[in-house]
Protein backbone atom coordinates (compact mmCIF):
# COMPACT_ATOMS: atom_id res chain seq x y z
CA UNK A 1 151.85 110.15 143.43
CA UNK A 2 155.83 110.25 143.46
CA UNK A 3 156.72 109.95 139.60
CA UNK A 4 153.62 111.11 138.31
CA UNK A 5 152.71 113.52 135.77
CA UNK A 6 150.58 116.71 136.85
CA UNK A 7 149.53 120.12 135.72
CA UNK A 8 148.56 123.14 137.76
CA UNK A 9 145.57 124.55 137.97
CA UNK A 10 146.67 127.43 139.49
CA UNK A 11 149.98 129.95 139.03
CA UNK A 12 152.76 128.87 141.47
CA UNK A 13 155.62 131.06 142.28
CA UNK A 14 158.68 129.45 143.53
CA UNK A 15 161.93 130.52 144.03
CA UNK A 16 161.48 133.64 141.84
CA UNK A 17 159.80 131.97 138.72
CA UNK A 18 156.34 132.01 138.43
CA UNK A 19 154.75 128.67 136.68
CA UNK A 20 151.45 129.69 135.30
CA UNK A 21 148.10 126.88 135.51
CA UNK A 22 147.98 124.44 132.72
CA UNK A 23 152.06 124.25 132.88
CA UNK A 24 152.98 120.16 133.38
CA UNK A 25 155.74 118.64 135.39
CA UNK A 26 156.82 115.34 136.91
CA UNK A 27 156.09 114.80 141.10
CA UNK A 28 159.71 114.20 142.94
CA UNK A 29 158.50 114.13 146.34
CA UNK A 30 155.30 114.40 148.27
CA UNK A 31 155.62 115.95 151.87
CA UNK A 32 153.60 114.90 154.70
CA UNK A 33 151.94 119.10 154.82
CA UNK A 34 150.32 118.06 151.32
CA UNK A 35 153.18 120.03 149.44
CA UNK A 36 154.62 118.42 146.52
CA UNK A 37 157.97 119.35 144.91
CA UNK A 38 157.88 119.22 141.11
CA UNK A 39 160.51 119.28 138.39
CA UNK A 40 158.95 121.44 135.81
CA UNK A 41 159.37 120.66 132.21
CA UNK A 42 161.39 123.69 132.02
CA UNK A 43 163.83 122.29 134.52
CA UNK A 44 162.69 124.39 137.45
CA UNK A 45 161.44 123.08 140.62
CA UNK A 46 157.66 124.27 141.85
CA UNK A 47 156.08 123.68 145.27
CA UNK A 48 152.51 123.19 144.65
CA UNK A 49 150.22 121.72 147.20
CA UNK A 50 147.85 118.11 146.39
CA UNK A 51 144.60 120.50 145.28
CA UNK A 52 147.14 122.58 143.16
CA UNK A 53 147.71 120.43 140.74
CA UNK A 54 145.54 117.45 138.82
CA UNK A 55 146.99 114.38 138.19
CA UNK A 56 147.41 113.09 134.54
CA UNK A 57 147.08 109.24 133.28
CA UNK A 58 150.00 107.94 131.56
């Protein structure tokens, strides 16, 4: 999943920003708990975990 492109079907708040469902970012790492840390295309980073998200075909 590392590299992939996803979107969240849920809000996420990390770190103080709140990303809201249908926002899209790119996987960086997946953690063994079923987190994921993703670089949001507004250059934050979100913590969402594997049923979170959905993964998009590129």
């Amino acid at each position: 999943m590392r590299g992939r492109r996803i979107t969240l079907t849920t809000d996420v708040e990390a770190l103080g920003t709140r990303h809201r469902a249908g926002d899209q970012g790119d996987v960086e790492e997946m953690h063994a708990d079923g987190h994921l840390t993703v670089r949001m295309d507004d250059g934050r980073r979100a913590f969402p975990t594997e049923d979170e998200v959905t993964t998009d075909q590129r």
